[in-house]
N, C-alpha and C. Protein backbone atom coordinates (compact mmCIF):
# COMPACT_ATOMS: atom_id res chain seq x y z
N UNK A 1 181.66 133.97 220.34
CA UNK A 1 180.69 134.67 219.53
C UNK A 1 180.25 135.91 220.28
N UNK A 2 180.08 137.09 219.54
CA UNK A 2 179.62 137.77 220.01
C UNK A 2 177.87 138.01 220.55
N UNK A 3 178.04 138.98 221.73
CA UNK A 3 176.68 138.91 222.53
C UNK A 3 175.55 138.94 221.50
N UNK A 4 175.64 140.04 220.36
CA UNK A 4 174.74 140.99 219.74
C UNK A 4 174.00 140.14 218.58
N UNK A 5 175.00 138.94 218.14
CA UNK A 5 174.20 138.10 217.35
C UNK A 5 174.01 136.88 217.76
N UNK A 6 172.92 136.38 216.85
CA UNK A 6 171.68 135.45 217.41
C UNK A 6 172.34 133.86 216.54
N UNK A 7 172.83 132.98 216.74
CA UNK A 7 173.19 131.91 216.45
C UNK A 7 171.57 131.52 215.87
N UNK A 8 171.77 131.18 214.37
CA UNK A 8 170.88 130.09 213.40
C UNK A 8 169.83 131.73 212.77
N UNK A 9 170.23 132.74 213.08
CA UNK A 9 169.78 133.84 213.13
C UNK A 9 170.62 134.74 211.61
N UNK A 10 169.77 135.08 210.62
CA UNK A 10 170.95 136.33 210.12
C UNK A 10 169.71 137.58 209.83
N UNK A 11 170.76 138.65 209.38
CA UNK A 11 169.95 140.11 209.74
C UNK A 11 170.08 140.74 207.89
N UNK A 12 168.41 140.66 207.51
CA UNK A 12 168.15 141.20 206.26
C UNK A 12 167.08 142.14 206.11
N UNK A 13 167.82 143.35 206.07
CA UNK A 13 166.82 144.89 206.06
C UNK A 13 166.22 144.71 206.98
N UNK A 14 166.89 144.54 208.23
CA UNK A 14 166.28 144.95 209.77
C UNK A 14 165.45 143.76 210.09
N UNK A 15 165.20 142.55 209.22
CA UNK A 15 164.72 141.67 209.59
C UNK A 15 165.20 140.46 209.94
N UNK A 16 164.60 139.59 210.72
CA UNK A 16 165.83 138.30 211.04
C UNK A 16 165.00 137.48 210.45
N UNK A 17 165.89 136.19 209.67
CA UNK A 17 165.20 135.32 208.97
C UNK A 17 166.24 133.66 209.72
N UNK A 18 165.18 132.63 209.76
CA UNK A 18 166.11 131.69 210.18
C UNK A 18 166.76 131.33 208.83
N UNK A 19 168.05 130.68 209.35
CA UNK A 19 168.70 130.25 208.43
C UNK A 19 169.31 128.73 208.62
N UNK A 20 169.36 127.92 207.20
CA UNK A 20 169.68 126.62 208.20
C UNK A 20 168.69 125.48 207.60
N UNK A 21 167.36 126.36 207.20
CA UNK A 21 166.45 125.06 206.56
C UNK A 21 166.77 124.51 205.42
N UNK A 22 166.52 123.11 205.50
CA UNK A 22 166.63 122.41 203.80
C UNK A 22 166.42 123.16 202.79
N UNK A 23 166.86 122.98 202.33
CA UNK A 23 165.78 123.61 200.57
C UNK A 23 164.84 122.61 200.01
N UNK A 24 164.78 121.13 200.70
CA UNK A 24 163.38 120.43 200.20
C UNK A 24 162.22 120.45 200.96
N UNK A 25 162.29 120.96 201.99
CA UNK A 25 161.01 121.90 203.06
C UNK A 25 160.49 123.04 202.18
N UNK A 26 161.22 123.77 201.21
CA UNK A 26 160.63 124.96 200.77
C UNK A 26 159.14 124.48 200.24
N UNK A 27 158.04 125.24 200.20
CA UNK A 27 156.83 124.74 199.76
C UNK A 27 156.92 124.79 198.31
N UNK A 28 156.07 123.14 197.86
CA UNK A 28 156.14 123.05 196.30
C UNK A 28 154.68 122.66 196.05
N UNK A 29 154.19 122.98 194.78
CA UNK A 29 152.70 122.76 194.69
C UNK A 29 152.68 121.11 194.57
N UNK A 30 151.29 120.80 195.31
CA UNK A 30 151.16 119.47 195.14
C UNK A 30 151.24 118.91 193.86
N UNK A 31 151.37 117.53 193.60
CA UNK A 31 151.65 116.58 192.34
C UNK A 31 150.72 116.33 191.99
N UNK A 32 150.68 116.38 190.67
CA UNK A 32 149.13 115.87 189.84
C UNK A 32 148.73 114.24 190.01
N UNK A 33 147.84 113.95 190.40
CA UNK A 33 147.98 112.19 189.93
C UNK A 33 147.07 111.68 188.85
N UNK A 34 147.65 110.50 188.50
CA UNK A 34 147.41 110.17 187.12
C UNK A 34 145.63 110.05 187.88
N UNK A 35 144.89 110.40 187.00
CA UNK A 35 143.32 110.00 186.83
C UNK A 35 142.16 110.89 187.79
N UNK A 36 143.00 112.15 188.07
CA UNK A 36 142.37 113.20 189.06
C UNK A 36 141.96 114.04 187.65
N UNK A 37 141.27 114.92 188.35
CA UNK A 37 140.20 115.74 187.43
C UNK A 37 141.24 116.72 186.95
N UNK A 38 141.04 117.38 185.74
CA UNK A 38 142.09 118.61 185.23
C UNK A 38 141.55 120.33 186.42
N UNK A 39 142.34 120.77 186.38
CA UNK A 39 141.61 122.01 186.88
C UNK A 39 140.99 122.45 186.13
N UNK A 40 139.94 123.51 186.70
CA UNK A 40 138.55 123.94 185.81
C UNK A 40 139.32 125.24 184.70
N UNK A 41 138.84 125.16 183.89
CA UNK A 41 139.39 125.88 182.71
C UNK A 41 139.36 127.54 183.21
N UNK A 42 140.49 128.67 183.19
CA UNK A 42 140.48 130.38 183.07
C UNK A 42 139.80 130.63 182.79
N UNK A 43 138.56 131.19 182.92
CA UNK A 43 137.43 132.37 182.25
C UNK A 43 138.07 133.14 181.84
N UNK A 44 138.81 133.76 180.26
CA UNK A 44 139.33 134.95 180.40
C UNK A 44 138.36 136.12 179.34
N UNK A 45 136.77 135.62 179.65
CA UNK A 45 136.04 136.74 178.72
C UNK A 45 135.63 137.53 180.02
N UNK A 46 136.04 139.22 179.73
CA UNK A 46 135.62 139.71 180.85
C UNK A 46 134.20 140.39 180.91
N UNK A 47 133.45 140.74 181.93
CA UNK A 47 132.32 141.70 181.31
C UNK A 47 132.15 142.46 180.58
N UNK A 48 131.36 143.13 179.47
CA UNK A 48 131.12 143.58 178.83
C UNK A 48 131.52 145.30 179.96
N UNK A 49 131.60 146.38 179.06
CA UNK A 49 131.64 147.62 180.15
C UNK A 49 129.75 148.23 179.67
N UNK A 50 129.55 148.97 180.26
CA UNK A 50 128.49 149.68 179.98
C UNK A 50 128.07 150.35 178.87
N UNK A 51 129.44 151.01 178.20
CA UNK A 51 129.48 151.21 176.56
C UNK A 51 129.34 150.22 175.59
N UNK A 52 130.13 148.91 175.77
CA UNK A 52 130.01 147.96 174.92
C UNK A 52 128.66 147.33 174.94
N UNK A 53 127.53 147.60 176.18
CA UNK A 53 126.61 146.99 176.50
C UNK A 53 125.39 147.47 175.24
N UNK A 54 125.72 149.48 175.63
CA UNK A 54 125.08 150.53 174.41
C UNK A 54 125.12 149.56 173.06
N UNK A 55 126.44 149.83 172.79
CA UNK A 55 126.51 149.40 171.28
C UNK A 55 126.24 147.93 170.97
N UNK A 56 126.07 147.12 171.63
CA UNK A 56 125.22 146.14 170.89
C UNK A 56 123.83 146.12 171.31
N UNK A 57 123.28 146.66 172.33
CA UNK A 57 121.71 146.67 171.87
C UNK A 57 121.46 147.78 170.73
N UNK A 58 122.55 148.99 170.93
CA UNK A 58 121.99 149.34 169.60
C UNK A 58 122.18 149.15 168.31
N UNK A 59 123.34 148.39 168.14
CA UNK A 59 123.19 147.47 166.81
C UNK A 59 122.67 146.31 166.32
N UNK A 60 122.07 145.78 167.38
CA UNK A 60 121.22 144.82 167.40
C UNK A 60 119.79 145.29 167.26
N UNK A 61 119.17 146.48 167.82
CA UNK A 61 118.34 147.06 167.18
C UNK A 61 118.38 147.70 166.12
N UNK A 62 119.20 148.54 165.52
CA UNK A 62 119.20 149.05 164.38
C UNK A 62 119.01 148.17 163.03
N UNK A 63 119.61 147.08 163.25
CA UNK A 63 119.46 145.65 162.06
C UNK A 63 117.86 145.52 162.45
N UNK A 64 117.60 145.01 163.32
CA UNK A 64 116.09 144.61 163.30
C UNK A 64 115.18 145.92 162.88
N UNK A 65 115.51 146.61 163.25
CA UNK A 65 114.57 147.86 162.46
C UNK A 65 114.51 147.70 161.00
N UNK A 66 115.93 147.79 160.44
CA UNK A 66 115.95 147.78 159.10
C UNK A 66 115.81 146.15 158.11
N UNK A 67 116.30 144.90 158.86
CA UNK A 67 114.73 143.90 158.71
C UNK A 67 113.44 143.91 158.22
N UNK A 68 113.38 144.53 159.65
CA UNK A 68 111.51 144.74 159.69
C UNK A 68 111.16 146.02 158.43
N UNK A 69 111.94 146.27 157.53
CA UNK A 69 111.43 147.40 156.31
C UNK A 69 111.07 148.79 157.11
N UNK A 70 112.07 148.93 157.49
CA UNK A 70 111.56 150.19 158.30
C UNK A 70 112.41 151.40 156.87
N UNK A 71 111.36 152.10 156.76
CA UNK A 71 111.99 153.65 155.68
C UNK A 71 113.18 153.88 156.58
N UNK A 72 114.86 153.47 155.71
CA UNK A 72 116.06 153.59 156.58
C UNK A 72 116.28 155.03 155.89
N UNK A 73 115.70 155.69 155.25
CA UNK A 73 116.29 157.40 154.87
C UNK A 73 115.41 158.21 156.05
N UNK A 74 114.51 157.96 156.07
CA UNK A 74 113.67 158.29 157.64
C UNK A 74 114.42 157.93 158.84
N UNK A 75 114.65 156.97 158.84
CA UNK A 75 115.29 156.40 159.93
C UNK A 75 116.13 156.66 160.44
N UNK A 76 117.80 157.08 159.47
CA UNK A 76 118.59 157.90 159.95
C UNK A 76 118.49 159.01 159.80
N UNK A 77 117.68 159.66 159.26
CA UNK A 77 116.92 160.76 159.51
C UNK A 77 116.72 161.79 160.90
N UNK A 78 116.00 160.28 161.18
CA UNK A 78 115.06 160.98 162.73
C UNK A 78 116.06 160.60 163.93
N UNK A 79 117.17 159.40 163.24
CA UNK A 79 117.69 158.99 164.37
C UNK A 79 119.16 159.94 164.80
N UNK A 80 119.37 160.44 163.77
CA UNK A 80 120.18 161.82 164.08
C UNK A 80 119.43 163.33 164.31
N UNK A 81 118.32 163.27 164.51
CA UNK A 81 117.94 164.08 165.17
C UNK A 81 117.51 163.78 166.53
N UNK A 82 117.04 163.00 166.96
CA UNK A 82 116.72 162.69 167.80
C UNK A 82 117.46 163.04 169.15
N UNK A 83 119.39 162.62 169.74
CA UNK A 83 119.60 163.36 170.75
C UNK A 83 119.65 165.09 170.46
N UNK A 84 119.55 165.58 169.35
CA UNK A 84 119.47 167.14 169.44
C UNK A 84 118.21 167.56 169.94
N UNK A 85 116.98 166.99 169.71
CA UNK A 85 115.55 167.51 170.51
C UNK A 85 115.83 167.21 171.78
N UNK A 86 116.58 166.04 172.53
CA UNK A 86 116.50 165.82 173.65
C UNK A 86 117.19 166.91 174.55
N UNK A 87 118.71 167.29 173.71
CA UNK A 87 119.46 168.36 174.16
C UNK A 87 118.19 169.90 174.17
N UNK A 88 118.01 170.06 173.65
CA UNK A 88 117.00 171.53 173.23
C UNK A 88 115.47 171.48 174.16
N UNK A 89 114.74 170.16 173.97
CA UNK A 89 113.56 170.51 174.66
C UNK A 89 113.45 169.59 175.97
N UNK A 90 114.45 168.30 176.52
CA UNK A 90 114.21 167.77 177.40
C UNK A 90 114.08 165.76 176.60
N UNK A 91 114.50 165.24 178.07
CA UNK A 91 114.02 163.86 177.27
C UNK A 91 112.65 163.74 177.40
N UNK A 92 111.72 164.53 178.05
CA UNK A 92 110.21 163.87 178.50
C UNK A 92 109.53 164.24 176.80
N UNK A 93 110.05 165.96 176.59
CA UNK A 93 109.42 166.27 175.59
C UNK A 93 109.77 165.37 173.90
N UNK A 94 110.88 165.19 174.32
CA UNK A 94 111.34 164.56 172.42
C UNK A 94 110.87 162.90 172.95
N UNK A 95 110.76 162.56 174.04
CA UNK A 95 110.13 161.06 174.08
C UNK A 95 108.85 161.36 173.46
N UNK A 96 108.22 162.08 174.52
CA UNK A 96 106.60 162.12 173.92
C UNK A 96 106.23 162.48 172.24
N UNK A 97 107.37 163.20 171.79
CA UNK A 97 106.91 163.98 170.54
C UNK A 97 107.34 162.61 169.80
N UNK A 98 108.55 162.00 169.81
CA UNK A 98 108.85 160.83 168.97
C UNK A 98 107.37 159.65 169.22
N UNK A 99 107.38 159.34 170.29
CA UNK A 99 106.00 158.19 170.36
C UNK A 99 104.81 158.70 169.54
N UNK A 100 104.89 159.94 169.77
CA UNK A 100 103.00 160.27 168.84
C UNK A 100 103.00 160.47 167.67
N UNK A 101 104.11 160.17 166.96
CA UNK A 101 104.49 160.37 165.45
C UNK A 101 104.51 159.17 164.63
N UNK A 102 104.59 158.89 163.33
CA UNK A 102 104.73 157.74 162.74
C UNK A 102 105.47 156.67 162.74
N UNK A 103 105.47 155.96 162.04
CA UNK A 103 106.17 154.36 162.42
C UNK A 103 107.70 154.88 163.23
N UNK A 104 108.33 155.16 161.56
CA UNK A 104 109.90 155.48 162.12
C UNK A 104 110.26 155.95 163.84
N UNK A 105 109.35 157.39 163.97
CA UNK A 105 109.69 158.16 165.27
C UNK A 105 109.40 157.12 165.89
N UNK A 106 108.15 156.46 165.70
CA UNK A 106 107.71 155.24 167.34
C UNK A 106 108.84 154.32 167.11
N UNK A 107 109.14 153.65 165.94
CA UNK A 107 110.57 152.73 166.41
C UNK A 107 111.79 153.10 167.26
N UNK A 108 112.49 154.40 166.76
CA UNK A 108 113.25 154.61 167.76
C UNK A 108 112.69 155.12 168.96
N UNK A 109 111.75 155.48 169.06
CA UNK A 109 111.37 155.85 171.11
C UNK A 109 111.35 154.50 171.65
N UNK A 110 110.85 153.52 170.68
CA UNK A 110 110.90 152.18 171.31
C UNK A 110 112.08 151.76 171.95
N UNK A 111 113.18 152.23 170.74
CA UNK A 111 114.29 151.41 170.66
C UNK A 111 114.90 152.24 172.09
N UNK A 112 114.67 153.55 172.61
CA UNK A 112 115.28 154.24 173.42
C UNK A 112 114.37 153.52 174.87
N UNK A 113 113.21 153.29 174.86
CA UNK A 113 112.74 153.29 175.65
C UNK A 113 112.75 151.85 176.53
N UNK A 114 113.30 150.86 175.35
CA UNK A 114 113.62 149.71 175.73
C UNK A 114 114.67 149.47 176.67
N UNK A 115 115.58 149.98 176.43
CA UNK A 115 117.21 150.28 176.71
C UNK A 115 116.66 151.22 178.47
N UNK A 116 116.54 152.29 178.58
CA UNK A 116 116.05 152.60 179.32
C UNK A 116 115.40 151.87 180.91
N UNK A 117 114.26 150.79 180.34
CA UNK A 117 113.80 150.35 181.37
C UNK A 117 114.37 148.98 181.66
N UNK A 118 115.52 148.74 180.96
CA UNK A 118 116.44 147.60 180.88
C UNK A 118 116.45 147.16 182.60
N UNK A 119 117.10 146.29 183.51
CA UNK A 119 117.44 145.90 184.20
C UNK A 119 118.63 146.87 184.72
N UNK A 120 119.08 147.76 185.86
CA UNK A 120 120.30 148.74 185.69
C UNK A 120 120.24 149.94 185.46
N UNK A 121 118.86 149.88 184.22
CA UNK A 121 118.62 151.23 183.57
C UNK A 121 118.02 152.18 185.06
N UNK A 122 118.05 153.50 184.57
CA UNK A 122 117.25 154.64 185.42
C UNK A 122 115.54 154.25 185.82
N UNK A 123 114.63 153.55 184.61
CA UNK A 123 113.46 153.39 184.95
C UNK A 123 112.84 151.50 184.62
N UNK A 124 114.13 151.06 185.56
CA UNK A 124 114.14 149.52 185.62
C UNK A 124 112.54 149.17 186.23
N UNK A 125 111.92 148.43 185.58
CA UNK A 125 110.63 147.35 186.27
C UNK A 125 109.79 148.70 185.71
N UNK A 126 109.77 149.87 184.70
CA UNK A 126 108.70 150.62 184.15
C UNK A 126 108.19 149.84 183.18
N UNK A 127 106.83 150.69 182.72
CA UNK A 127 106.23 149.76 181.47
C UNK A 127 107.21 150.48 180.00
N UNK A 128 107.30 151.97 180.28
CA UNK A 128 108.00 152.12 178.92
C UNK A 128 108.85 153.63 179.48
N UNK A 129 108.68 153.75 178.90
CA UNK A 129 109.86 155.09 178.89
C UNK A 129 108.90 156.62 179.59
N UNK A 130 107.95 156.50 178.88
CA UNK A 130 107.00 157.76 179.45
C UNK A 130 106.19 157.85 180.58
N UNK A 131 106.32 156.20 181.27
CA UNK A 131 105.56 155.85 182.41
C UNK A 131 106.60 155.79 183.63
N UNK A 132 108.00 155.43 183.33
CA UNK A 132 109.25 155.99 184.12
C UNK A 132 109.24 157.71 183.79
N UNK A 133 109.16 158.80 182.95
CA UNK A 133 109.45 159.80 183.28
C UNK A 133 108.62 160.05 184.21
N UNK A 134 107.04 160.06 183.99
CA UNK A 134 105.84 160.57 184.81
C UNK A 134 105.83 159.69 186.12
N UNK A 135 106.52 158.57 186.53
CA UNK A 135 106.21 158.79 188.13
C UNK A 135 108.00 158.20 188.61
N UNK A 136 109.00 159.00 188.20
CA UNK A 136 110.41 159.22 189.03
C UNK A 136 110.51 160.33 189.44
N UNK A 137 111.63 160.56 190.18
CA UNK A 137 111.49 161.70 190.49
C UNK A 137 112.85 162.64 189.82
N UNK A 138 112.98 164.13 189.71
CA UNK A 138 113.78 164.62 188.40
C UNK A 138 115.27 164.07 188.59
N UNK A 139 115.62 163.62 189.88
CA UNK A 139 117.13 163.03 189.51
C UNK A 139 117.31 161.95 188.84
N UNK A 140 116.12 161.33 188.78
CA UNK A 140 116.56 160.16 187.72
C UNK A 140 116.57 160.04 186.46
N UNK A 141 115.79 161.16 186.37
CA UNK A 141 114.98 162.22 185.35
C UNK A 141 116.44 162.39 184.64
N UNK A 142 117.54 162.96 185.25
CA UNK A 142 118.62 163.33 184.53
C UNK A 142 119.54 162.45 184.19
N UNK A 143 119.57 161.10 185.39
CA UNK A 143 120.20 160.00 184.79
C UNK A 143 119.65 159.48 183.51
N UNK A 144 118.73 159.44 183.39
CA UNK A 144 117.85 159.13 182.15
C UNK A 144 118.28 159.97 181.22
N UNK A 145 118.47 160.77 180.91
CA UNK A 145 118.07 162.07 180.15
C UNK A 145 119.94 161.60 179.21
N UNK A 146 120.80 161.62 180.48
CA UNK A 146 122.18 161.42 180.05
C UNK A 146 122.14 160.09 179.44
N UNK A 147 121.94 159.18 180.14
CA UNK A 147 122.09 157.63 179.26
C UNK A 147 121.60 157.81 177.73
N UNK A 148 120.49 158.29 177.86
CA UNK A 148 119.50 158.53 176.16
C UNK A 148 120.51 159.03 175.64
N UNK A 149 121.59 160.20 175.72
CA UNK A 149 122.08 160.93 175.02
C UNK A 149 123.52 159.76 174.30
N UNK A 150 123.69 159.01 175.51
CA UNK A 150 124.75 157.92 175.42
C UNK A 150 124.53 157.05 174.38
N UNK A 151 123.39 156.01 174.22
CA UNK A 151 122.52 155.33 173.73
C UNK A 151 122.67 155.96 172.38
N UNK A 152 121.54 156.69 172.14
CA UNK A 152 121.62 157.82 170.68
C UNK A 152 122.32 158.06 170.41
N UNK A 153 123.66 158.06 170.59
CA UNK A 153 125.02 158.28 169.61
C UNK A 153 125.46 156.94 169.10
N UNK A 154 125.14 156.03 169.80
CA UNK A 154 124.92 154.45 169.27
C UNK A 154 124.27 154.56 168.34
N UNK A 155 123.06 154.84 168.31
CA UNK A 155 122.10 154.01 167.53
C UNK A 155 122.33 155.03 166.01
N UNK A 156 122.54 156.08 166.28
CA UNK A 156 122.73 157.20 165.14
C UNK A 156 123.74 157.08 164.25
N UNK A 157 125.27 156.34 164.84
CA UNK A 157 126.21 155.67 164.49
C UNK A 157 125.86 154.86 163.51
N UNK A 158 125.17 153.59 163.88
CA UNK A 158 125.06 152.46 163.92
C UNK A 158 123.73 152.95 162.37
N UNK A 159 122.77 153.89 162.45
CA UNK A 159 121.90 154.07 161.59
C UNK A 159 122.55 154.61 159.96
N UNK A 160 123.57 155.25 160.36
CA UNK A 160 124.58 155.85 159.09
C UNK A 160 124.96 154.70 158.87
N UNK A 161 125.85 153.99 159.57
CA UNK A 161 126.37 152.80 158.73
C UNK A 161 125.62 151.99 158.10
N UNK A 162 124.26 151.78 158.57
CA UNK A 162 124.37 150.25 158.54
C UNK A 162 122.26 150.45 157.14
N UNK A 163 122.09 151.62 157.44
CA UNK A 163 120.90 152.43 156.74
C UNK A 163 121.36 152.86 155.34
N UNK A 164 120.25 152.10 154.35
CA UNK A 164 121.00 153.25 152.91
C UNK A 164 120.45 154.08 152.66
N UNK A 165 120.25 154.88 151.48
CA UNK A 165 119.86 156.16 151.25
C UNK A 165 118.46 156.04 150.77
């Protein structure tokens, strides 16, 4: 035999592998026995993403609004206006202007303001939406400002469909 090779030895892509073992040594998963527990069942529901999270609180609010007899021609009304004031005057200003207005406007600031101080949200553990703008500070100010805009295309969606005339 030559010097250069390795007896019980062979050479695959520069690697040496022994050669020579059984094939009933290869590893096999253990055997079930009769009266052992089944394995625990796949979870295959995955988390929700952050969008899918939007659209069901806001369709879950939008039904309860319109439930509760809320004027739904007002409603999608104000609720498609609503991210355009935010775009134009700010979220502090179209929060405040929606809360000091009648039923409709206060439902959706609610509905925004809920979402908002959610768990995750920008003004998590606030009392409402206007008590997170007035003591954060403006970067969150803008995380806020963007989520609302996120949110409100939900709920404005969700107000056309689901609102009649």
């Amino acid at each position: 035999m030559p010097k250069h090779q390795n007896k019980g030895h062979k050479t695959h892509y520069g690697k040496k592998e022994k050669t020579g073992a059984p094939s009933s040594m290869a590893q096999q998963p253990a055997p079930i026995t009769v009266g052992s527990a089944p394995p625990p069942p796949v979870s295959v529901v995955s988390p929700q993403t952050l969008q899918q999270q939007r659209a069901g609180y806001a369709l879950k609010k939008v039904r309860k609004a319109i439930e509760d007899g809320i004027d739904q021609k007002e409603f999608k009304s104000y609720a498609s206006a609503f991210p355009a004031m935010i775009q134009m005057n700010g979220l502090g200003q179209a929060a405040a202007f929606y809360f000091s207005q009648g039923e409709t406007h206060r439902k959706l600031y609610e509905i925004l303001s809920g979402w908002l101080i959610k768990t995750g949200q920008p003004y998590t553990g606030k009392a409402n939406l206007l008590a997170g703008i007035t003591q954060e500070d403006m970067h969150r100010y803008r995380i806020a400002q963007a989520e609302a805009l996120l949110l409100l295309d939900w709920v404005k969606r969700f107000a056309k469909a689901y609102a009649g005339d």
